[in-house]
C-alpha atoms as a PDB file:
ATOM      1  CA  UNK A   1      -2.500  12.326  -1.105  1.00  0.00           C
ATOM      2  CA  UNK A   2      -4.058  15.738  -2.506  1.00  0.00           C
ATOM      3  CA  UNK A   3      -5.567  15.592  -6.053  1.00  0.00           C
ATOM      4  CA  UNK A   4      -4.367  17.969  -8.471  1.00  0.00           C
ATOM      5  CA  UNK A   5      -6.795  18.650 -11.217  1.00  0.00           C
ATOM      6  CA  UNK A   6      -4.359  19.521 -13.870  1.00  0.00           C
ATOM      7  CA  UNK A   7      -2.022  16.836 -13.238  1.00  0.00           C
ATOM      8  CA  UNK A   8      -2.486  14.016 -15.630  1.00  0.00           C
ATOM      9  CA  UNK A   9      -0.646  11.101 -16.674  1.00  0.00           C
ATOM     10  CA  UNK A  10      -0.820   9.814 -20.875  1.00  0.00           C
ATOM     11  CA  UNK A  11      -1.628   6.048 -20.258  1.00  0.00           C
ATOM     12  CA  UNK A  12       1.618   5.113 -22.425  1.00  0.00           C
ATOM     13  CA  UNK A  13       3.710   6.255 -19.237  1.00  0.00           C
ATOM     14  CA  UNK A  14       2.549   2.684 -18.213  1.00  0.00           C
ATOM     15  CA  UNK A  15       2.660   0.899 -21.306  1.00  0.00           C
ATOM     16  CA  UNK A  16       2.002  -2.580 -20.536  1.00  0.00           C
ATOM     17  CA  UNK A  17      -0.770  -2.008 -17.643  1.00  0.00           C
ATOM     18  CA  UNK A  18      -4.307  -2.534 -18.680  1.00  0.00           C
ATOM     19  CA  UNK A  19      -6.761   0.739 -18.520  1.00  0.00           C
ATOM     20  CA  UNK A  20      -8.365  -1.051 -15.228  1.00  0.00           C
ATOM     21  CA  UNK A  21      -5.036  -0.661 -13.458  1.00  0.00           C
ATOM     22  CA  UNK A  22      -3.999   2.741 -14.923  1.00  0.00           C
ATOM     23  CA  UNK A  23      -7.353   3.818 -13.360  1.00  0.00           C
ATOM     24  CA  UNK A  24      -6.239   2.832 -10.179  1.00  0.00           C
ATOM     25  CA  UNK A  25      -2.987   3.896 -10.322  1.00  0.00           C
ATOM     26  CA  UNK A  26      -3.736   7.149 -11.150  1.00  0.00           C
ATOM     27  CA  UNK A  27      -6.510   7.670  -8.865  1.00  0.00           C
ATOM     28  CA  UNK A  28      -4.233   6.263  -6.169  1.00  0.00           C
ATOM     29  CA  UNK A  29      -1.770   9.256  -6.763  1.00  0.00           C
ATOM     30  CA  UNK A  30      -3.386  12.182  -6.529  1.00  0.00           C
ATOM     31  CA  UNK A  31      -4.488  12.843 -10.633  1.00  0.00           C
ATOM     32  CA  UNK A  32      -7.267  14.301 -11.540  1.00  0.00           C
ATOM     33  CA  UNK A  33      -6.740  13.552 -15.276  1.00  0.00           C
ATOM     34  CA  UNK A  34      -5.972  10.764 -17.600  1.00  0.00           C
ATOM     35  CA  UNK A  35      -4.415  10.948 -20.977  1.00  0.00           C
ATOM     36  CA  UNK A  36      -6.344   8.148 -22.557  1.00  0.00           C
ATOM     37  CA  UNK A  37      -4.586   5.665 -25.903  1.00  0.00           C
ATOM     38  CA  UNK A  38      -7.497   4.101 -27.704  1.00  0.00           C
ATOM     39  CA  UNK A  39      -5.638   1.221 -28.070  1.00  0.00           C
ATOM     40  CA  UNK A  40      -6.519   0.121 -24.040  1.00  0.00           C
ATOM     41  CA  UNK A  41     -10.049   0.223 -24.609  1.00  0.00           C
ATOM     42  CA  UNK A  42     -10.204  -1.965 -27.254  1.00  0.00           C
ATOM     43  CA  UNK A  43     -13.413  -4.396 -26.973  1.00  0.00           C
ATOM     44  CA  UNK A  44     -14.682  -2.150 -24.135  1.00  0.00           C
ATOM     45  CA  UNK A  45     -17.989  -0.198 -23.546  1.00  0.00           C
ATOM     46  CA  UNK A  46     -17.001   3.283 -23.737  1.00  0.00           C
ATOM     47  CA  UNK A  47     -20.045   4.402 -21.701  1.00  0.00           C
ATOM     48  CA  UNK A  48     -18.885   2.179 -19.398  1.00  0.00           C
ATOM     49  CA  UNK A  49     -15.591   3.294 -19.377  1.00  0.00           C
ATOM     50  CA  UNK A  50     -16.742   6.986 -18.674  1.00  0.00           C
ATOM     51  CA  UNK A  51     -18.604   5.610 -15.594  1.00  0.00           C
ATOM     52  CA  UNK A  52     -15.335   4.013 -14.563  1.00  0.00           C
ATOM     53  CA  UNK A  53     -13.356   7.217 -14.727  1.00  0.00           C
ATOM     54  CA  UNK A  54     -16.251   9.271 -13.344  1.00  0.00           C
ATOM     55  CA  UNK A  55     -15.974   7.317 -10.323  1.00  0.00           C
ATOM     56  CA  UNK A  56     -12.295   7.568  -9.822  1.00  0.00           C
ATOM     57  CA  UNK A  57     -12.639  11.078 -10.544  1.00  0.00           C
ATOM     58  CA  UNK A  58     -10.286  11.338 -13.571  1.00  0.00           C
ATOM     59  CA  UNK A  59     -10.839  13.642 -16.435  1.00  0.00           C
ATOM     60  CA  UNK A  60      -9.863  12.380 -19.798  1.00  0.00           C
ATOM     61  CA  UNK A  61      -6.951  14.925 -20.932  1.00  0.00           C
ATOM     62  CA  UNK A  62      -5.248  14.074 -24.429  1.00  0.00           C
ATOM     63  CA  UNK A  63      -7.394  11.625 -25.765  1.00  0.00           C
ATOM     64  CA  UNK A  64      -4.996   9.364 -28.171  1.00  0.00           C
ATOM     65  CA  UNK A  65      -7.428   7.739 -31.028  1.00  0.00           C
ATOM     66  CA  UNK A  66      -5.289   4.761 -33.138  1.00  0.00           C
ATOM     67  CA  UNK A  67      -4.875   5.431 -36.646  1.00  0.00           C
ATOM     68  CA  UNK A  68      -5.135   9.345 -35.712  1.00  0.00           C
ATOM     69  CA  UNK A  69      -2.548  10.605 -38.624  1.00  0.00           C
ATOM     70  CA  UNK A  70      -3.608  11.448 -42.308  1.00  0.00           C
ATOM     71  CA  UNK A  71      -0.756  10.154 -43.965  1.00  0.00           C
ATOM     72  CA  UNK A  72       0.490   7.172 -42.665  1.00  0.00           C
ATOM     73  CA  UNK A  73       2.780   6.936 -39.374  1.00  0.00           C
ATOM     74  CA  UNK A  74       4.981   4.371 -37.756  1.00  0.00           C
ATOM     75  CA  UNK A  75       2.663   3.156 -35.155  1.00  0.00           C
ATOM     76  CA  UNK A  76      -0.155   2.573 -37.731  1.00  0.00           C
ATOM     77  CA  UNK A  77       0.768   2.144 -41.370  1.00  0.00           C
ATOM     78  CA  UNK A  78      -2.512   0.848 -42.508  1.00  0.00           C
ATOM     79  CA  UNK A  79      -4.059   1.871 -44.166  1.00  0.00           C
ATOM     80  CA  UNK A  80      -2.175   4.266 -46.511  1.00  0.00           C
ATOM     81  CA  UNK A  81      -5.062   5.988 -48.631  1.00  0.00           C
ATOM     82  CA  UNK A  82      -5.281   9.253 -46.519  1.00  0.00           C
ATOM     83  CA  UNK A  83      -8.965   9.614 -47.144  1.00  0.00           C
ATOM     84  CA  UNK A  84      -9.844   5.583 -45.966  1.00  0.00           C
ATOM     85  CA  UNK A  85      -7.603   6.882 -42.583  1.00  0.00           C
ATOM     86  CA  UNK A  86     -10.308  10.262 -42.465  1.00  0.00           C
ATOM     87  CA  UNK A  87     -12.921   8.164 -43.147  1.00  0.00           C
ATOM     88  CA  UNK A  88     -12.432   5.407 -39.980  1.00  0.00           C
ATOM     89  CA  UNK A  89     -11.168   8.252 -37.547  1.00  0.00           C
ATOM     90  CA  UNK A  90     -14.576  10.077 -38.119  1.00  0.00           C
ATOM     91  CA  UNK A  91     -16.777   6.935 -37.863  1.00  0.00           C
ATOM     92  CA  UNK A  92     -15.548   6.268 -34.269  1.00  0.00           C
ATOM     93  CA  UNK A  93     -15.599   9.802 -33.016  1.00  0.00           C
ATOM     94  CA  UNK A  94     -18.690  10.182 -31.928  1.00  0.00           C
ATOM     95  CA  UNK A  95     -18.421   6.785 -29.391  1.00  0.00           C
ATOM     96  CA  UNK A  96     -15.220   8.788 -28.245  1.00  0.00           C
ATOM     97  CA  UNK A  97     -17.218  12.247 -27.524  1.00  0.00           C
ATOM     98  CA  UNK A  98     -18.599  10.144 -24.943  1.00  0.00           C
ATOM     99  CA  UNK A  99     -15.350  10.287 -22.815  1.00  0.00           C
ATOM    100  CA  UNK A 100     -15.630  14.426 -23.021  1.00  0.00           C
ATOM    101  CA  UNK A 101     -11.250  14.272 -23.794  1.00  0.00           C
ATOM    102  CA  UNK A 102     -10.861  17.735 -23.461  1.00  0.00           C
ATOM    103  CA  UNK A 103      -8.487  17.199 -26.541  1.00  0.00           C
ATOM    104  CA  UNK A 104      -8.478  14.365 -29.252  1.00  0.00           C
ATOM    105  CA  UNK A 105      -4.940  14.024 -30.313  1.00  0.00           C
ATOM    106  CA  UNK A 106      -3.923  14.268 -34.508  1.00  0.00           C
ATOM    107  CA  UNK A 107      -0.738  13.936 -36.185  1.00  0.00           C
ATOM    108  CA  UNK A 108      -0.189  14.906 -39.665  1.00  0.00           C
ATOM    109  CA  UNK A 109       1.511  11.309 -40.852  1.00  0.00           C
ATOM    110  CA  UNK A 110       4.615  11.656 -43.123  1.00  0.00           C
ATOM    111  CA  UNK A 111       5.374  10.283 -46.815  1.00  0.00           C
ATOM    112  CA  UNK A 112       8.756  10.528 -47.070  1.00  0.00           C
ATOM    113  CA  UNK A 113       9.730  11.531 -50.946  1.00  0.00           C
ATOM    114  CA  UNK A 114       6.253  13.041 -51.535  1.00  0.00           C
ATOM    115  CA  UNK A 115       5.758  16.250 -53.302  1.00  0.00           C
ATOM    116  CA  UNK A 116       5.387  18.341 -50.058  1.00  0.00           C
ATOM    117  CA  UNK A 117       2.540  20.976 -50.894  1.00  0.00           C
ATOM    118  CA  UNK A 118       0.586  17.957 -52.168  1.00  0.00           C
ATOM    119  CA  UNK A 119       1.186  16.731 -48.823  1.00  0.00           C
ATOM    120  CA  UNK A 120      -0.259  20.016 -47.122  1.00  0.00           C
ATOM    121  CA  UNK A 121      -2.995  20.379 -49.189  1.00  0.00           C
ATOM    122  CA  UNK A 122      -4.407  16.911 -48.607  1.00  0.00           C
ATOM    123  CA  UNK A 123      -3.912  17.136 -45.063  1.00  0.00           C
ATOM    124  CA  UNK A 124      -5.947  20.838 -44.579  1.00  0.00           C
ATOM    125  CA  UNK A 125      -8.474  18.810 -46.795  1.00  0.00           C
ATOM    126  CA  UNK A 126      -8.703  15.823 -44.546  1.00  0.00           C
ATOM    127  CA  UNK A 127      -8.236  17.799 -40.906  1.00  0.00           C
ATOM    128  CA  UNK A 128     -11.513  20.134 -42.025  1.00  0.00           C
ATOM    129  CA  UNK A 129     -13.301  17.219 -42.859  1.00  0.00           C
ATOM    130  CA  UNK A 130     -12.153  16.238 -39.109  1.00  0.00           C
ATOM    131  CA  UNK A 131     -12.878  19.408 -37.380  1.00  0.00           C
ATOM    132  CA  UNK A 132     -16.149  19.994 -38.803  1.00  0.00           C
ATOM    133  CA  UNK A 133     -17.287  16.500 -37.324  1.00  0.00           C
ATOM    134  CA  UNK A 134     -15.245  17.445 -34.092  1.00  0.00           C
ATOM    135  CA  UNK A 135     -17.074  20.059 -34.024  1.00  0.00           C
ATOM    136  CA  UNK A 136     -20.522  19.195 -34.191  1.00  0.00           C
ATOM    137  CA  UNK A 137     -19.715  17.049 -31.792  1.00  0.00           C
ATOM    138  CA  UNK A 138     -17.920  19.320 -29.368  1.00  0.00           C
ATOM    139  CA  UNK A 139     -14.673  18.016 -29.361  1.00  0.00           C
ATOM    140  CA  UNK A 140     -10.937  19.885 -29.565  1.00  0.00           C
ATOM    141  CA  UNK A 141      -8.532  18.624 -32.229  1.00  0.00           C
ATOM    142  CA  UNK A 142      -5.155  18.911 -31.084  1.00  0.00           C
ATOM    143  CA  UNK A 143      -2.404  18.810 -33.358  1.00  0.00           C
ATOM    144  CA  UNK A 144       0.601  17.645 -32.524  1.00  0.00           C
ATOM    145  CA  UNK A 145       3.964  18.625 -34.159  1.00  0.00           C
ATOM    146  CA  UNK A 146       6.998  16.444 -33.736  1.00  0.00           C
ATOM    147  CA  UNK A 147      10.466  16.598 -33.086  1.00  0.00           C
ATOM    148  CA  UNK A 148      12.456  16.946 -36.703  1.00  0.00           C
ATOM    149  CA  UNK A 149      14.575  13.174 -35.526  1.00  0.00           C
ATOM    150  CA  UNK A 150      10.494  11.672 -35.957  1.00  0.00           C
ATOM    151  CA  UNK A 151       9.445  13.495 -38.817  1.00  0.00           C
ATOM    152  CA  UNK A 152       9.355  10.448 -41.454  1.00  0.00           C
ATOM    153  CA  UNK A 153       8.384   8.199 -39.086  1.00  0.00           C
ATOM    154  CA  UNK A 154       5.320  10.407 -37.726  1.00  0.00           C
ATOM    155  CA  UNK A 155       4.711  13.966 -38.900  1.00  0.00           C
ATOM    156  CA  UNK A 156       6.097  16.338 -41.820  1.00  0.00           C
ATOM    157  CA  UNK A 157       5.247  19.407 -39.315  1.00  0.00           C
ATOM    158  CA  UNK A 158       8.116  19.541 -37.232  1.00  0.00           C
ATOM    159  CA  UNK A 159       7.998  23.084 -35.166  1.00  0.00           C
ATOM    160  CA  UNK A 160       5.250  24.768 -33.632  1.00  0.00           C
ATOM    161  CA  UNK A 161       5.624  27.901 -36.231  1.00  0.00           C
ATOM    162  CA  UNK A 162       4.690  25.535 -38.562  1.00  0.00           C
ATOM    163  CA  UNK A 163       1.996  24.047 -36.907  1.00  0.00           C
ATOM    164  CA  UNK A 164       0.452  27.503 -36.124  1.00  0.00           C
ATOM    165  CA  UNK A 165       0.623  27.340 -40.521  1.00  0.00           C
ATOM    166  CA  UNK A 166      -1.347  24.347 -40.842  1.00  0.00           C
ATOM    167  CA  UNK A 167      -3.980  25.293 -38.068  1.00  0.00           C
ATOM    168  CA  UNK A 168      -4.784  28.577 -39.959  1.00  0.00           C
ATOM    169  CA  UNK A 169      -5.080  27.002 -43.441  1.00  0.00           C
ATOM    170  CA  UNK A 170      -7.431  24.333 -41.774  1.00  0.00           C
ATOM    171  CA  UNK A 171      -8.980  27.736 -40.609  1.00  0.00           C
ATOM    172  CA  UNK A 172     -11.644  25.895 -38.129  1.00  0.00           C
ATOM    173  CA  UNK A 173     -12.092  27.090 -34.870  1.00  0.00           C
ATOM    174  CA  UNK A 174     -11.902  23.249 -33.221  1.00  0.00           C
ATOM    175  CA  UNK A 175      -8.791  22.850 -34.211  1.00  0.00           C
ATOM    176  CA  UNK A 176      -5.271  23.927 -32.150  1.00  0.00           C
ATOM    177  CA  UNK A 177      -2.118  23.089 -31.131  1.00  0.00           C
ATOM    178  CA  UNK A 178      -0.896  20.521 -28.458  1.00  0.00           C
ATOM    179  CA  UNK A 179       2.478  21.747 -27.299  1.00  0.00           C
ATOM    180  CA  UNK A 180       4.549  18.370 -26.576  1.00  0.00           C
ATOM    181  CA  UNK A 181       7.534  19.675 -24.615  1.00  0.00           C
ATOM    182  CA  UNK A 182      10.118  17.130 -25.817  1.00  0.00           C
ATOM    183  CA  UNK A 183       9.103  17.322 -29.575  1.00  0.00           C
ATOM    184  CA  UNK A 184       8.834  21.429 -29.580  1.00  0.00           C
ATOM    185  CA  UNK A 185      11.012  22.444 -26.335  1.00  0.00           C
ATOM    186  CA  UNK A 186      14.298  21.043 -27.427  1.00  0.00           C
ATOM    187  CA  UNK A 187      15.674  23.996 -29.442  1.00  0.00           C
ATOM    188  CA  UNK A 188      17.326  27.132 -28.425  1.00  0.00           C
ATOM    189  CA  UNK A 189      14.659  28.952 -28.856  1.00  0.00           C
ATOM    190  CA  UNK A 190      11.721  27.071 -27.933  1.00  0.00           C
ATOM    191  CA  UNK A 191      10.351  29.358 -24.775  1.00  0.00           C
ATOM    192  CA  UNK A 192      10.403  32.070 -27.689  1.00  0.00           C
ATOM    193  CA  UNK A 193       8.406  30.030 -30.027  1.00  0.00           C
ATOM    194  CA  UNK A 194       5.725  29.090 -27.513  1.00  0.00           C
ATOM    195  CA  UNK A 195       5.276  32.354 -26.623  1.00  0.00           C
ATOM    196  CA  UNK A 196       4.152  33.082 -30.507  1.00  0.00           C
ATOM    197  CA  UNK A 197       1.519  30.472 -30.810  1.00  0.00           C
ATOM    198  CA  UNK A 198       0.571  30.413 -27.140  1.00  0.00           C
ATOM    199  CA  UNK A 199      -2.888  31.551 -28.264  1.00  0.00           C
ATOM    200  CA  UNK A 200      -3.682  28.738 -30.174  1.00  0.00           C
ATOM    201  CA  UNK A 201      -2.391  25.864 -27.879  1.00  0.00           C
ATOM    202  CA  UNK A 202      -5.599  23.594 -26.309  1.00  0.00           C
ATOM    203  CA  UNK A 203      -3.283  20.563 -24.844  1.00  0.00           C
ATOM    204  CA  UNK A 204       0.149  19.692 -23.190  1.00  0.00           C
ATOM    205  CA  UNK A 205       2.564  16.931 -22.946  1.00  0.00           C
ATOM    206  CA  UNK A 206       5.213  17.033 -20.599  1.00  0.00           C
ATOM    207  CA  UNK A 207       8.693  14.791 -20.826  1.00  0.00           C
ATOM    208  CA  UNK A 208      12.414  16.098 -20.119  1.00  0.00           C
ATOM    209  CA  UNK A 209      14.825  14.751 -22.188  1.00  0.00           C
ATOM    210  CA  UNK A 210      19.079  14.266 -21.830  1.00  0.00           C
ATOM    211  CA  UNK A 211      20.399  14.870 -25.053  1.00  0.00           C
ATOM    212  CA  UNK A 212      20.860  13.303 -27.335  1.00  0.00           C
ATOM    213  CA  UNK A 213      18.312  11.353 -27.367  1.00  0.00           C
ATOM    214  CA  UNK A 214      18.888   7.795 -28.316  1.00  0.00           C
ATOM    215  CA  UNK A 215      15.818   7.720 -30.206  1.00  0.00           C
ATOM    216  CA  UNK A 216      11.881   9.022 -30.345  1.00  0.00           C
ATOM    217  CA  UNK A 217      11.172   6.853 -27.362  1.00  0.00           C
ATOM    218  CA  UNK A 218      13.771   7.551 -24.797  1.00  0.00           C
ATOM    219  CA  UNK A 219      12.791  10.166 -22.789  1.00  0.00           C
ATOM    220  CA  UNK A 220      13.181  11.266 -19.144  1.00  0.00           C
ATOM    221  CA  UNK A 221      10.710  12.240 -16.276  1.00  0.00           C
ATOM    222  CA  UNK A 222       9.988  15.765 -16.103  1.00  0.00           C
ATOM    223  CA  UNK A 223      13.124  17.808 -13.829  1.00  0.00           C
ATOM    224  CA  UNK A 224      14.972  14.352 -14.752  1.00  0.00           C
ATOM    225  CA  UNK A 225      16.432  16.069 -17.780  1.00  0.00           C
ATOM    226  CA  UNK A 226      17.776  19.250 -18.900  1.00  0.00           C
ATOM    227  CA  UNK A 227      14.358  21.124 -20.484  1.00  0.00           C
ATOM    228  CA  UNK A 228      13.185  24.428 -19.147  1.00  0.00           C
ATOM    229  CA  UNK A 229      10.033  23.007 -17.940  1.00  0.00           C
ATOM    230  CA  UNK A 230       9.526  25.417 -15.040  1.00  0.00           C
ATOM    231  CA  UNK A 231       9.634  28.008 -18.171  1.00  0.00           C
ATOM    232  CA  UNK A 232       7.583  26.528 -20.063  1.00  0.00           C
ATOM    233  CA  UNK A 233       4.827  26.211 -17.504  1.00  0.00           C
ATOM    234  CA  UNK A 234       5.405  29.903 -16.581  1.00  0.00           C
ATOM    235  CA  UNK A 235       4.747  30.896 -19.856  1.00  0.00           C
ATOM    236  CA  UNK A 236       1.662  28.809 -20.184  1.00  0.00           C
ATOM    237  CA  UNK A 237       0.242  29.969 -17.301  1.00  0.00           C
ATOM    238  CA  UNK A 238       0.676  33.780 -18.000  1.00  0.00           C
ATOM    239  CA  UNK A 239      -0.404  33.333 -21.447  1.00  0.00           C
ATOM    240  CA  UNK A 240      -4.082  32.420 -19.977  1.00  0.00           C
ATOM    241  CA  UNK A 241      -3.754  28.239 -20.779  1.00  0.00           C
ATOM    242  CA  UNK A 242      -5.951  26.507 -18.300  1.00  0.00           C
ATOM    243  CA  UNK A 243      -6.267  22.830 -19.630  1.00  0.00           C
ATOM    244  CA  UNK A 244      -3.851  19.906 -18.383  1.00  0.00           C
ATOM    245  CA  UNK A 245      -0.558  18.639 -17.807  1.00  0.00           C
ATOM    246  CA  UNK A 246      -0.192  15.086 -19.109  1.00  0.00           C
ATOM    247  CA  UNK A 247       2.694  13.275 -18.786  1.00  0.00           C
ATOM    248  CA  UNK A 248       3.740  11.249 -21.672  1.00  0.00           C
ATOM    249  CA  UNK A 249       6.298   9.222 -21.516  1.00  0.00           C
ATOM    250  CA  UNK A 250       8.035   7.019 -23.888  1.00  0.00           C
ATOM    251  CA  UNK A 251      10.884   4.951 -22.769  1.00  0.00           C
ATOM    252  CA  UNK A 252      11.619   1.514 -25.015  1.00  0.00           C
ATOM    253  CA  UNK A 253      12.007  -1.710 -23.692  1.00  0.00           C
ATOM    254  CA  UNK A 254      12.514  -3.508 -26.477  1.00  0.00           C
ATOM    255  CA  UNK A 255       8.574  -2.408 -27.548  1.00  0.00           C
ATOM    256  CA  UNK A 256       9.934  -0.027 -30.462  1.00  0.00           C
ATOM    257  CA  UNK A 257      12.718  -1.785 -31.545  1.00  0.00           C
ATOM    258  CA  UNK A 258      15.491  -0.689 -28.675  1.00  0.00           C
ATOM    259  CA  UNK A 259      15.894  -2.320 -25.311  1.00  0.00           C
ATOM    260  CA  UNK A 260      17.276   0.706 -23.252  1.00  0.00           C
ATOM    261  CA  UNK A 261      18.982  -0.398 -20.232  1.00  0.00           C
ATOM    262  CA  UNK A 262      17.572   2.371 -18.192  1.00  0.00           C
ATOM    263  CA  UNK A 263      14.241   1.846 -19.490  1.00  0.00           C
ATOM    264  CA  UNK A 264      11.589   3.789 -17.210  1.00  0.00           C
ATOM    265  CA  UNK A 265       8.795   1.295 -18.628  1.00  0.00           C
ATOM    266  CA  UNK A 266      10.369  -1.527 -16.541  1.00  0.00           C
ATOM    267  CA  UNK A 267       9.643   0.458 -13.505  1.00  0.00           C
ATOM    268  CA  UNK A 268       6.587  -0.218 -11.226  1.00  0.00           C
ATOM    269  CA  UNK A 269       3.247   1.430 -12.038  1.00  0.00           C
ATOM    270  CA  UNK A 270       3.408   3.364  -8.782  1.00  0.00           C
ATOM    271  CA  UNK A 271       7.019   4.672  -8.848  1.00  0.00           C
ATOM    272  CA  UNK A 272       6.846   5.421 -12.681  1.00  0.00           C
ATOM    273  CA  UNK A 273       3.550   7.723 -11.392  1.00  0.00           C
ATOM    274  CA  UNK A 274       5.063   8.835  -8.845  1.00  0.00           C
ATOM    275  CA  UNK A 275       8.577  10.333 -10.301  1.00  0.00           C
ATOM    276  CA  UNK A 276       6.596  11.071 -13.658  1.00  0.00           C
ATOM    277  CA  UNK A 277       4.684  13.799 -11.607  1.00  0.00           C
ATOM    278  CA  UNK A 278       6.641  14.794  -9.037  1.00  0.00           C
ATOM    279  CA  UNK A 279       8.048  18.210 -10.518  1.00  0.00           C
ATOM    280  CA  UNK A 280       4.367  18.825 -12.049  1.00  0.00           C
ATOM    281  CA  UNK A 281       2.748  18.143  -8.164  1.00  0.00           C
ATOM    282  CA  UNK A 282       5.608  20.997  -7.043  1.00  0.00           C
ATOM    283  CA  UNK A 283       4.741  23.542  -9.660  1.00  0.00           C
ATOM    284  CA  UNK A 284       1.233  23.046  -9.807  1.00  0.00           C
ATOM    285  CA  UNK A 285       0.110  22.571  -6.352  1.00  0.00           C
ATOM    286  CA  UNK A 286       0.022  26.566  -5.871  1.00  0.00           C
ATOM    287  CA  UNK A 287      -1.949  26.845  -8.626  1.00  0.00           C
ATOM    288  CA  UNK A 288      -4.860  23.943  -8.740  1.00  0.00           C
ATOM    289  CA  UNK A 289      -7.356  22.951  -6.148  1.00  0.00           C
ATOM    290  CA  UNK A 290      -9.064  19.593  -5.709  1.00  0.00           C
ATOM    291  CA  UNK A 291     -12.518  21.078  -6.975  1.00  0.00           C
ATOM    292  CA  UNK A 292     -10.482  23.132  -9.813  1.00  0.00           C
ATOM    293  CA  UNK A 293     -11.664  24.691 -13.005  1.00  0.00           C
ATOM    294  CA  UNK A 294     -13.937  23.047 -15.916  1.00  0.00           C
ATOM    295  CA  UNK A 295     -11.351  21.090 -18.369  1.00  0.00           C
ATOM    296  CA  UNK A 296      -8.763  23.682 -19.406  1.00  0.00           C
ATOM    297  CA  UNK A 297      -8.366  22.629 -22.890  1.00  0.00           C
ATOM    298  CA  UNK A 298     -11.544  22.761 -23.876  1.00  0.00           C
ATOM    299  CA  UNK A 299     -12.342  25.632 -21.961  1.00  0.00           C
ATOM    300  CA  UNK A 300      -9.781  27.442 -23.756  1.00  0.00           C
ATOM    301  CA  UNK A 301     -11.266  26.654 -27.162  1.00  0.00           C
ATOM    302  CA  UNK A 302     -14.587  27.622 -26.006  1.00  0.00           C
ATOM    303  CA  UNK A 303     -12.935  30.974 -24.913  1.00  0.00           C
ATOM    304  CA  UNK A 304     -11.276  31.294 -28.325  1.00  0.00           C
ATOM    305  CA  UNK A 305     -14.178  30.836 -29.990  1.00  0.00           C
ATOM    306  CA  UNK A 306     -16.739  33.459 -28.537  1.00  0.00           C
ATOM    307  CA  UNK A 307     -13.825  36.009 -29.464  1.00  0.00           C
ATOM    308  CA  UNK A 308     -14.321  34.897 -32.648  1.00  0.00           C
ATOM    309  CA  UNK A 309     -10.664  34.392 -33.582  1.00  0.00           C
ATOM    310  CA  UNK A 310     -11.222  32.163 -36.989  1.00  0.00           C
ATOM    311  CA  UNK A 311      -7.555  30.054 -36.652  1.00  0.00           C
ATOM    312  CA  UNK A 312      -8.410  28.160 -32.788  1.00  0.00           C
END
C-alpha cells in the first residue's frame, strides 16, 4: 500500500491496542504519522520508542501528554491546583522533545462556577510558563478548543475565535491552534471561522460526526458523517497549512460511561485504520508523496516565526 506522509492516525482510534501494535498497524496501512497518547508509553524508554517509530517510518503528529489541561478536565482531575498541573507537564517535556511531535497537544481545563477572567488570566499565566519551556526546547503547543456540549468537562474555550483570543494574550510564538474538526466544524459557520484563524493553526484532527451527537465520544469516520471535510481540507491547504491529518476518533464502549451499540472501538485494528483513513487517502493522495515535506506543523511554526508574527 502507498504511504501518505500526512495521513496519521491519533492512537485513541484504537483504544485498547498497546503502542507495539498501533505501530504495526499503522505502518501496515500506509501512514506516515502517528498521533501519539502518553498514556501508551507509560513505563517505556522514550528513546527507545523514537527508534521504534523511526523504523516503521512514522512521524509523531499530535503528541497527547496526560494531565495536559491547566484547570482540571474529565480525563485527569488530579490534581486540581493549576500551577502543581504546570509544574508536572513541564518536568516531563523535555523526555517528550525526544519524540520530535510536531505538536504537543493542551487543553485549557474547565471549573465550572469559577469567576471566568480569573480563569483566563491563570491560564495565559500557566500556558507562557509552558511555551517558554516548549520553546527552548523546540516544541509546538497546540491548543485545542472544544465543542460547547464538552466545555465543563474539558475546556472553557469553546470556538476557534476564541482560541485565536487566548493564543494572542499568551502572545508566544510556540504556541497555536489545533483545529479539531468535530469540536470546531460543527456550526454553520465553521468553514468561515477557519478561514479567520487559519494563520495560526499548527495541528489537525479529523472525525465526522451525525448529529446529534450522543455524547463527546461518539463520533464517526471521516465521509461517514455529515461535516464538510473536503472543505475544510481545501481551505487548509490554500491557506499554506502543511502539517498532518490525524484521525482521532472517539467512539465509547462502555470506556466513558456509554456502551454505544455501534461502537467503532469494537472494530478490528485493521478495519478501524482502514475506514478511519479512507476519505483522507482519497483527498490527500494528489497532494503527498512517500518522501513528502519536513513535519508540517512544525514547519509552519517555524515559518510563522521568521515573519515575526508575535501571536503563532
Amino acid at each position: 500500500m502507498d504511504r501518505i506522509d500526512r495521513l496519521s492516525v491519533s492512537e485513541v482510534t484504537t483504544l485498547h491496542s498497546p503502542f507495539n501494535s498501533d505501530v504495526a498497524t499503522y505502518a501496515a496501512a500506509g501512514l506516515g504519522g502517528i498521533g501519539v497518547w502518553e498514556s501508551k508509553l507509560a513505563g517505556r524508554d522514550l528513546h527507545e520508542v523514537a527508534d521504534a517509530l523511526d523504523a516503521a517510518g512514522l512521524q509523531v503528529t499530535n503528541l497527547v501528554p496526560t494531565g495536559n489541561s491547566v484547570f482540571a478536565n474529565a480525563l485527569d482531575p488530579e490534581p486540581a491546583d493549576p500551577g502543581e498541573r504546570t509544574d508536572i507537564l513541564l518536568a516531563k517535556l523535555p523526555a517528550l522533545a525526544v519524540l520530535h511531535p510536531e505538536t504537543v497537544v493542551v487543553v485549557t481545563g474547565n471549573v465550572p462556577g469559577h469567576d471566568s477572567a480569573e480563569l483566563r488570566r491563570r491560564c495565559v499565566t500557566e500556558l507562557r510558563r509552558v511555551a517558554d519551556r516548549a520553546g527552548e526546547l523546540g516544541l509546538t503547543v497546540a491548543l485545542e478548543p472544544m465543542h460547547p456540549s464538552a466545555g465543563d468537562d474539558f475546556s472553557f474555550v469553546t470556538s476557534l475565535a476564541a482560541t485565536a483570543d487566548l493564543v494572542a494574550d499568551i502572545g508566544h510564538p510556540a504556541v497555536g491552534i489545533l483545529f479539531d474538526m468535530w469540536h470546531a466544524g460543527q456550526g454553520p459557520d465553521a468553514v468561515d471561522e477557519l478561514r479567520a484563524v487559519l494563520d495560526l493553526i499548527v495541528g489537525v484532527h479529523v472525525a465526522d460526526v451525525v448529529a446529534p451527537a450522543r455524547s463527546w465520544a461518539d463520533r464517526k469516520f471521516p465521509g461517514e458523517g455529515t461535516l464538510p471535510i473536503e472543505e475544510f481540507v481545501g481551505v487548509l491547504e490554500a491557506g499554506g497549512f502543511r502539517g498532518s491529518y490525524d484521525v482521532e476518533i472517539f467512539s465509547d464502549d462502555g470506556t466513558f460511561g456509554r456502551r454505544f451499540p455501534d461502537s467503532l472501538w469494537e472494530l478490528p485494528d485493521e478495519d478501524c485504520v482502514a475506514r478511519a483513513t479512507r476519505l483522507l487517502r482519497k483527498l490527500l493522495g494528489g497532494m503527498c508523496s512517500v518522501t513528502g515535506t519536513p513535519p508540517g506543523g512544525a514547519r509552519r511554526t517555524e515559518d510563522l516565526r521568521e515573519e515575526g508574527r508575535h501571536h503563532v
